[in-house]
C-alpha atoms as a PDB file:
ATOM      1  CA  UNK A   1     -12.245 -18.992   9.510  1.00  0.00           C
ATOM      2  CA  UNK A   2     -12.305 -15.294  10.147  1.00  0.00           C
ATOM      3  CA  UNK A   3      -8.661 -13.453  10.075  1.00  0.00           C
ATOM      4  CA  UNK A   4      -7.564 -11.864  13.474  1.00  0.00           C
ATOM      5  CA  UNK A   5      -6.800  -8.265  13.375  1.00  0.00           C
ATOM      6  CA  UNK A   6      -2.994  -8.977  14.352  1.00  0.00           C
ATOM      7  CA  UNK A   7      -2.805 -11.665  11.726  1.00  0.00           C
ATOM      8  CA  UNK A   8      -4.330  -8.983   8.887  1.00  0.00           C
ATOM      9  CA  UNK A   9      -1.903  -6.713  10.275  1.00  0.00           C
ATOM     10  CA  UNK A  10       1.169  -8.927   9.589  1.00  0.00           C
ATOM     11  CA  UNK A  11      -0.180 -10.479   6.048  1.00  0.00           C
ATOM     12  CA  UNK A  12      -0.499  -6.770   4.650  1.00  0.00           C
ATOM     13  CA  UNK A  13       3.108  -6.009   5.985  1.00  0.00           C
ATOM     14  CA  UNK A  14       4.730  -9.341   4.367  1.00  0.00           C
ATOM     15  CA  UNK A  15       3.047  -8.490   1.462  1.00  0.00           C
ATOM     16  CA  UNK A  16       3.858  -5.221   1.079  1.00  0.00           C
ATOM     17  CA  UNK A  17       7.630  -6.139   1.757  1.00  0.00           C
ATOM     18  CA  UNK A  18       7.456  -8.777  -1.164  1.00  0.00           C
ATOM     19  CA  UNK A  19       6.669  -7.454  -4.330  1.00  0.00           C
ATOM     20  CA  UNK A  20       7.589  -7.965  -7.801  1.00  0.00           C
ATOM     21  CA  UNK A  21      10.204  -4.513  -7.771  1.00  0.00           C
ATOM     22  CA  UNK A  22      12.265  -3.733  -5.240  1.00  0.00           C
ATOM     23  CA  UNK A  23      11.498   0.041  -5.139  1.00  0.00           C
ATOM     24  CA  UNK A  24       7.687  -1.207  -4.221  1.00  0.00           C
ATOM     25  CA  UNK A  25       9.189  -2.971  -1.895  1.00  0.00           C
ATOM     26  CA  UNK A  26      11.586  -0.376  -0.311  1.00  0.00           C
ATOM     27  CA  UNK A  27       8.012   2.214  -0.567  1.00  0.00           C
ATOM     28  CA  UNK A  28       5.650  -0.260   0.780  1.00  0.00           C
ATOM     29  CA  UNK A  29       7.495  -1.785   3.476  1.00  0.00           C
ATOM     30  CA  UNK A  30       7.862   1.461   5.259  1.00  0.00           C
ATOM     31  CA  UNK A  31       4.668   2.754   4.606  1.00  0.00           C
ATOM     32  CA  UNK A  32       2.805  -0.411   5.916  1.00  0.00           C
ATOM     33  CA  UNK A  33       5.399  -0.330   8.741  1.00  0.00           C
ATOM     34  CA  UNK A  34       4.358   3.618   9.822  1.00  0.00           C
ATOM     35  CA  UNK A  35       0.888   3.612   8.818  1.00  0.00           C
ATOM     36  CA  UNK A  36      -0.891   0.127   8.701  1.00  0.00           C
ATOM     37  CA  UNK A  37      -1.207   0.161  13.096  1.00  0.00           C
ATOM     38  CA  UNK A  38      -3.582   3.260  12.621  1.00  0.00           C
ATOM     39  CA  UNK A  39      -6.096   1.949   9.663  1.00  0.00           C
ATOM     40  CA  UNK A  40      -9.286   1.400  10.138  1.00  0.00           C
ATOM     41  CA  UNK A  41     -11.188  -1.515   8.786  1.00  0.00           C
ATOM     42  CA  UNK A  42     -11.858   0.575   5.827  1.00  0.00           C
ATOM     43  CA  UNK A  43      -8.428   1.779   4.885  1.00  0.00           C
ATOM     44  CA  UNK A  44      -6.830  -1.857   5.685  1.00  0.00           C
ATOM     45  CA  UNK A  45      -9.613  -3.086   2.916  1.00  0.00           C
ATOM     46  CA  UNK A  46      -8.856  -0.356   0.440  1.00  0.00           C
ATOM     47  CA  UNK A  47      -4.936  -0.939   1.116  1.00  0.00           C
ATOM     48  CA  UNK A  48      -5.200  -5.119   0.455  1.00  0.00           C
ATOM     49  CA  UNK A  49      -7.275  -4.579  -2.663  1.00  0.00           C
ATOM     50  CA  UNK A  50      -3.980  -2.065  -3.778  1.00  0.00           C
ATOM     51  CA  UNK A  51      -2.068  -4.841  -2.597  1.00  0.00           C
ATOM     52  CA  UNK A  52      -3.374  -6.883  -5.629  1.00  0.00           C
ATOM     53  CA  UNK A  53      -2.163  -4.342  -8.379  1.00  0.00           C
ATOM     54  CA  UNK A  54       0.577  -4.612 -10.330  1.00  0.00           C
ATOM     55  CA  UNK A  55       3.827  -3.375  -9.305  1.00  0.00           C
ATOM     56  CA  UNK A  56       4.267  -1.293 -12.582  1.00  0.00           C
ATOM     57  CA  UNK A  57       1.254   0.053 -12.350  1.00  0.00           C
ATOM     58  CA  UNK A  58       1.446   1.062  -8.653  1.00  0.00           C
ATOM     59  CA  UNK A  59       4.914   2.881  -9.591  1.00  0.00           C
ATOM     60  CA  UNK A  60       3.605   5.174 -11.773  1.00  0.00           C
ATOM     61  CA  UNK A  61       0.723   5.995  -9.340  1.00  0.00           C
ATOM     62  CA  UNK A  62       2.887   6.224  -6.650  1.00  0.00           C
ATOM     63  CA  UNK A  63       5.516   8.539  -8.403  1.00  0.00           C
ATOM     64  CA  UNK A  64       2.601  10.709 -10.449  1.00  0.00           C
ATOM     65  CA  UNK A  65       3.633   9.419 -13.908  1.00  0.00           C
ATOM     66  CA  UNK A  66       0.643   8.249 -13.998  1.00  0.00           C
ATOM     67  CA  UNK A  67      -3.333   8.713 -12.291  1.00  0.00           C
ATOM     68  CA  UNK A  68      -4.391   6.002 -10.183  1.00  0.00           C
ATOM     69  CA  UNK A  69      -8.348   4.525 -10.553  1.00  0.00           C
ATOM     70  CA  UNK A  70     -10.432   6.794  -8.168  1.00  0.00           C
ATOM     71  CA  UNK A  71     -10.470   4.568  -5.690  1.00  0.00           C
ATOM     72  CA  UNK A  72      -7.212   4.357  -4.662  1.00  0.00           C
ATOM     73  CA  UNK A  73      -6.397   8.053  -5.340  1.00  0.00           C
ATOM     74  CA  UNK A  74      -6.629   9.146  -1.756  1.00  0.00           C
ATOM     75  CA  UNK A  75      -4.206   6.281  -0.491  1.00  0.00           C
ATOM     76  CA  UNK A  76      -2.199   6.470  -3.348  1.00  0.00           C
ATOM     77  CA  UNK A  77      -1.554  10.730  -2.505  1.00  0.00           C
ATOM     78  CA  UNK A  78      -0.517   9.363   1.517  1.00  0.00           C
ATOM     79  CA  UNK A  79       1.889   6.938   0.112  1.00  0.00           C
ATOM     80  CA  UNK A  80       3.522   9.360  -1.956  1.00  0.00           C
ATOM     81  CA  UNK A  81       3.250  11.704   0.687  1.00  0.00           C
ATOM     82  CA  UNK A  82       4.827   9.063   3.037  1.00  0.00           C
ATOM     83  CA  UNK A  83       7.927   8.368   0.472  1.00  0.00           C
ATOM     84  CA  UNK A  84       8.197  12.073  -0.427  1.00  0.00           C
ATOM     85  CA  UNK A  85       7.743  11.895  -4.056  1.00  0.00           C
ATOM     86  CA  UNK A  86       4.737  14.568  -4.090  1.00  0.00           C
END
């Protein structure tokens, strides 16, 4: 069964809201909230696949103590952007 566009929406939103730390959650949340609507099917696909990293890990990417893979580096620099930690 193929996933409706509203229904991808609304799983990447829960799912960035419920994470393992609460200051994913608090970064996430609003970042999926303001930005998920205007991904593409590309950009939803990188952001579920980030979805699936650990919390720690995303943390340090997110507040540049650390370098995210390549392939998340361009998301990874909006969501900082988005939480103002660049």
């Amino acid at each position: 069964m193929t996933e409706t566009p509203e229904a991808r929406l609304k799983r990447l939103a829960m799912r960035s809201m419920r994470r393992g730390i609460k200051e994913m959650d608090l970064i996430l949340g609003a970042y999926a909230r303001d930005r998920l609507p205007g991904m593409d099917d590309r950009q939803q696909d990188i952001y579920d696949a980030l979805l699936s990293e650990n919390d720690q890990d995303l943390y340090l990417w997110v507040t540049g103590q650390a370098a995210p893979p390549d392939r998340y580096g361009g998301i990874i620099a909006d969501i900082s952007a988005h939480a103002g930690v660049s």
